[in-house]
C-alpha atoms as a PDB file:
ATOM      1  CA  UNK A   1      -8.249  20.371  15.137  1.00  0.00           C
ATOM      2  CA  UNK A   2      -5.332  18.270  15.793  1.00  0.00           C
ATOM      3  CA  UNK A   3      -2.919  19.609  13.370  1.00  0.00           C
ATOM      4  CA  UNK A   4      -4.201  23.240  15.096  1.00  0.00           C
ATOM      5  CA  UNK A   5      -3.130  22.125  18.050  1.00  0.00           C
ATOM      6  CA  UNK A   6       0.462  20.954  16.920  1.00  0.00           C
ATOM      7  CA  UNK A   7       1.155  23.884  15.477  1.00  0.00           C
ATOM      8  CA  UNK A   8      -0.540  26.484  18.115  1.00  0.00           C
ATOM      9  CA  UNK A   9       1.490  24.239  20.446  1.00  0.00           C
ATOM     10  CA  UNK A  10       5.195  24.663  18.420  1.00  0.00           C
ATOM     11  CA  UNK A  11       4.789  28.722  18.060  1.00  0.00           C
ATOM     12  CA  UNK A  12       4.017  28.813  21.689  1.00  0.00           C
ATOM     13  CA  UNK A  13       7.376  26.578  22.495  1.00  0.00           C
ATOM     14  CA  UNK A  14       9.159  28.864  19.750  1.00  0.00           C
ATOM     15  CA  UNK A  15       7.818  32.207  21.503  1.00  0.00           C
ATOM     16  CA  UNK A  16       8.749  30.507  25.468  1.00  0.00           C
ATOM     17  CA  UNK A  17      11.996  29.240  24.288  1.00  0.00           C
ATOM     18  CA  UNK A  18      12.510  33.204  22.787  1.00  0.00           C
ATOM     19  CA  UNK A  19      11.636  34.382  25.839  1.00  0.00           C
ATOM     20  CA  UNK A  20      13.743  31.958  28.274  1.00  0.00           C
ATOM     21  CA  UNK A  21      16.346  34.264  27.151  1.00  0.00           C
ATOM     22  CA  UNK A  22      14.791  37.258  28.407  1.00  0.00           C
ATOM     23  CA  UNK A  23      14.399  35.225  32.056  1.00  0.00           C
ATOM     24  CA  UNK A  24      17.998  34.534  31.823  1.00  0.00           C
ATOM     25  CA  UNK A  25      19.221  37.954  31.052  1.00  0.00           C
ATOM     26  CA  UNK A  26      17.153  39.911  33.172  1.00  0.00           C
ATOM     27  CA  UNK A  27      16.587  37.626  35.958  1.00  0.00           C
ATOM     28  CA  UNK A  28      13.821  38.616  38.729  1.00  0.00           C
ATOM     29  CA  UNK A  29      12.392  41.642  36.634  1.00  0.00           C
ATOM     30  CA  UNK A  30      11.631  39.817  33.966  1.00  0.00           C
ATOM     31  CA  UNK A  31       9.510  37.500  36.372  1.00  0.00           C
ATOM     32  CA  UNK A  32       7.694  40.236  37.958  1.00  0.00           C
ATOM     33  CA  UNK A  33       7.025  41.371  34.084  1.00  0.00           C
ATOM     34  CA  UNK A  34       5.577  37.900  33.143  1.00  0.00           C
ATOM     35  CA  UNK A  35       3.350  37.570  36.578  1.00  0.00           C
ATOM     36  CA  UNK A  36       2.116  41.338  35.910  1.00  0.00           C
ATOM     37  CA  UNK A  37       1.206  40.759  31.934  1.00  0.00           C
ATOM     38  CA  UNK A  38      -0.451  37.302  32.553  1.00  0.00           C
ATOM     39  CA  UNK A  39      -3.918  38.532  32.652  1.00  0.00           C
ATOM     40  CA  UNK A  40      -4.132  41.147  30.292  1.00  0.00           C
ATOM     41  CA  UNK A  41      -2.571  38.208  28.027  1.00  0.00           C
ATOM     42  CA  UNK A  42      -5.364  35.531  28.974  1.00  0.00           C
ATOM     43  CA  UNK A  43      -7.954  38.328  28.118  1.00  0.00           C
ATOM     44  CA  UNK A  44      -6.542  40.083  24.832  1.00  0.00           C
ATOM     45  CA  UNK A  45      -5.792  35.760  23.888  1.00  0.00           C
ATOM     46  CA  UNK A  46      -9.578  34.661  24.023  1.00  0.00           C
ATOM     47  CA  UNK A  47      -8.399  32.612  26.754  1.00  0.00           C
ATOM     48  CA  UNK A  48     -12.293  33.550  28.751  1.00  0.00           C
ATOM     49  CA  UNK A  49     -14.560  34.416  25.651  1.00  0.00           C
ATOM     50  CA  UNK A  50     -14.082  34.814  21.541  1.00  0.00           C
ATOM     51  CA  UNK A  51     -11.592  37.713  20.654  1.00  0.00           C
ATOM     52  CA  UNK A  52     -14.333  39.020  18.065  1.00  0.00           C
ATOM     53  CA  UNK A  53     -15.750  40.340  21.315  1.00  0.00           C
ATOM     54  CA  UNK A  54     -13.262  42.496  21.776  1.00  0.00           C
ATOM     55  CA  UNK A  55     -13.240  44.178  18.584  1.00  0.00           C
ATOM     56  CA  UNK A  56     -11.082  43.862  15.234  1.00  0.00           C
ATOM     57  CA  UNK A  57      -8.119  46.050  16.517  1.00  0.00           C
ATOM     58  CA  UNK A  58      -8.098  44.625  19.718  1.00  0.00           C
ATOM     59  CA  UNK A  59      -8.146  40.979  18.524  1.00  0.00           C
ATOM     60  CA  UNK A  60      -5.432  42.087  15.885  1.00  0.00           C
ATOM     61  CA  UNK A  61      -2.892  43.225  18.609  1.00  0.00           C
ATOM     62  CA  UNK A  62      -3.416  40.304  20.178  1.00  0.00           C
ATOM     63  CA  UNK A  63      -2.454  37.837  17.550  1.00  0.00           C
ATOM     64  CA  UNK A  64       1.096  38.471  18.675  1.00  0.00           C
ATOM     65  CA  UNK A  65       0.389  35.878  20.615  1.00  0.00           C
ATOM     66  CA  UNK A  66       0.012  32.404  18.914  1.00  0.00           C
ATOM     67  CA  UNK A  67      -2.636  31.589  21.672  1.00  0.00           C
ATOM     68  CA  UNK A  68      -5.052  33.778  19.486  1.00  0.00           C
ATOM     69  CA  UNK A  69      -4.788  32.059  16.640  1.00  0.00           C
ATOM     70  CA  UNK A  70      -4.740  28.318  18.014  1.00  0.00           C
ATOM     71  CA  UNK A  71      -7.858  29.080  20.552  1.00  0.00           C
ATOM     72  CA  UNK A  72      -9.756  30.481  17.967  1.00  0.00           C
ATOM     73  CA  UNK A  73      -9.278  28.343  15.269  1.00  0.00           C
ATOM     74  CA  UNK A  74      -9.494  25.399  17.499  1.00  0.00           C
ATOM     75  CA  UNK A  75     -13.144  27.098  18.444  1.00  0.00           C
ATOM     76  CA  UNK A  76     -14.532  27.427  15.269  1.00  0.00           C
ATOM     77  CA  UNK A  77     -13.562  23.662  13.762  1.00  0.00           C
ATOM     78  CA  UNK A  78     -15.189  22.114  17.181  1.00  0.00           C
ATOM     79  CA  UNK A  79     -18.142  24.227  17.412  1.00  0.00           C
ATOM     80  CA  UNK A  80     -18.582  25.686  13.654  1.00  0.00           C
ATOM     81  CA  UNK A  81     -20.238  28.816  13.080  1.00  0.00           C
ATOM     82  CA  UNK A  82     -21.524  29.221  16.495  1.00  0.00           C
ATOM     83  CA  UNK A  83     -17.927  30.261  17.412  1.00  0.00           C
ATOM     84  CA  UNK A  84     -17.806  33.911  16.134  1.00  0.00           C
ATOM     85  CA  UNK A  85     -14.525  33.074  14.425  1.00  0.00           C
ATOM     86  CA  UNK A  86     -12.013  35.801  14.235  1.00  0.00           C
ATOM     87  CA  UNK A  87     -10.905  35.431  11.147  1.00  0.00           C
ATOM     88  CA  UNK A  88     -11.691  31.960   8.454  1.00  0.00           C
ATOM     89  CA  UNK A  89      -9.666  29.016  10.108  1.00  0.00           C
ATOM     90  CA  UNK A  90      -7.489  28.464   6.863  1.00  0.00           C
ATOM     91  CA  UNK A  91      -6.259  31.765   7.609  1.00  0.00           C
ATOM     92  CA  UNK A  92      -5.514  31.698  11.348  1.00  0.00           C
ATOM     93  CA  UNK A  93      -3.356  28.197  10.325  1.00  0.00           C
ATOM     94  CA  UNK A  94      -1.410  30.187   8.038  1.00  0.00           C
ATOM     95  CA  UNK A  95      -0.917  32.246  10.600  1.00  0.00           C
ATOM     96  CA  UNK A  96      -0.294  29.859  13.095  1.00  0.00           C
ATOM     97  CA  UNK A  97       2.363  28.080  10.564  1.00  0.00           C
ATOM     98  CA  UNK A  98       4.084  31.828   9.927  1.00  0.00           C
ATOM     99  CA  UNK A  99       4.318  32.194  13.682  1.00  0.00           C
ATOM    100  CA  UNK A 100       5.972  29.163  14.530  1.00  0.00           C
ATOM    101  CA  UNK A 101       8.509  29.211  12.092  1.00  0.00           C
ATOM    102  CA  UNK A 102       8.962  32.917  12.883  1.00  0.00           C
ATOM    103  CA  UNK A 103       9.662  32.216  16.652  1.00  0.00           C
ATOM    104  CA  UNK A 104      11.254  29.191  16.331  1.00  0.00           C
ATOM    105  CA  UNK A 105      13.648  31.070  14.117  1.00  0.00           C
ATOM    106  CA  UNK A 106      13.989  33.910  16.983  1.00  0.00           C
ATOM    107  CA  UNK A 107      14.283  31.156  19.677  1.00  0.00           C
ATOM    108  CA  UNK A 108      17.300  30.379  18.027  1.00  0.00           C
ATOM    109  CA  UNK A 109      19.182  34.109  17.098  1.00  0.00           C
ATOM    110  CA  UNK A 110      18.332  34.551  21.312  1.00  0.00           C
ATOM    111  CA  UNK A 111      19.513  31.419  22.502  1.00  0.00           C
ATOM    112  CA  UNK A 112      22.939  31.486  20.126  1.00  0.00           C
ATOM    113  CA  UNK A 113      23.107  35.059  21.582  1.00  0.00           C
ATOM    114  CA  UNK A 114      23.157  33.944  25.099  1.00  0.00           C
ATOM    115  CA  UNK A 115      25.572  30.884  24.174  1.00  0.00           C
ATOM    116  CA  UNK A 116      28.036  33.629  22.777  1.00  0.00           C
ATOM    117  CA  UNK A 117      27.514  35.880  26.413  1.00  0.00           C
ATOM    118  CA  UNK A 118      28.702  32.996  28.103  1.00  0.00           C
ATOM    119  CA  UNK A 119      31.209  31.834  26.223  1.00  0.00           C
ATOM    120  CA  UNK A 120      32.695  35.289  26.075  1.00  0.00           C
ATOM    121  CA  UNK A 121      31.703  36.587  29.453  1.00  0.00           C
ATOM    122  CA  UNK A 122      31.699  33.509  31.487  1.00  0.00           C
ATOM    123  CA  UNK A 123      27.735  34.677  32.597  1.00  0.00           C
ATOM    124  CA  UNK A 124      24.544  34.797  31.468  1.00  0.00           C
ATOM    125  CA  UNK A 125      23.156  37.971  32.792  1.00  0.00           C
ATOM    126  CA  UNK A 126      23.793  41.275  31.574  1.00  0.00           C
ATOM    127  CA  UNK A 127      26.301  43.195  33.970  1.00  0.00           C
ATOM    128  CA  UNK A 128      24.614  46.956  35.323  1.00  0.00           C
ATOM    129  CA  UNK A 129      27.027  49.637  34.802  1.00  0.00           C
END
């Protein structure tokens, strides 16, 4: 359960690190974006109940989010098979382990992008034409 949490814990950094770029670019909007997808995110997460619940589809769209993965494996090693797993927890730490290096990866490509827009620019939003 531990090592679930470490790594459910370094794909979520990765994807908020990725996505500090988007705050930075975009400013405001992109906080208005983030306040308004919050819910739906908690729910399609199985943040309130086990994703199975939600169907297979449903579950798989939201394993975007490393959130699935980590909750749900986390569920199924403390409670066992009264959990109504997802998918078998070997499988959601591969996941979990693809994720993080995944968005770690794109944490990076974003933030050397936004190190280049300043450098070159002198800004770190994008300018409206």
């Amino acid at each position: 359960a531990l090592t679930t949490f470490i790594l459910t814990v370094v794909a979520l950094y990765g994807m908020g690190m990725c996505m500090s770029s988007l705050f930075m670019l975009y400013g405001r909007e992109a906080w208005h974006t983030a306040n308004l997808l919050q819910e739906p995110v908690y729910l399609l997460t199985g943040f309130y109940f086990p994703v199975r619940a939600l169907g297979f589809w449903v579950a798989l769209s939201g394993s975007l989010v490393p959130l699935t993965f980590g909750i749900d494996a986390m569920r199924q090693l403390v409670f066992g098979s009264a959990a109504m797993g997802f998918l078998p927890v070997e499988i959601e730490i591969g996941a979990l382990a693809g994720l993080a290096v995944l968005f770690m990866v794109a944490a990076s490509t974003a933030l050397g992008f936004m190190e280049r827009l300043a450098k070159r620019e002198g800004r770190l939003t994008l300018k409206w034409q």
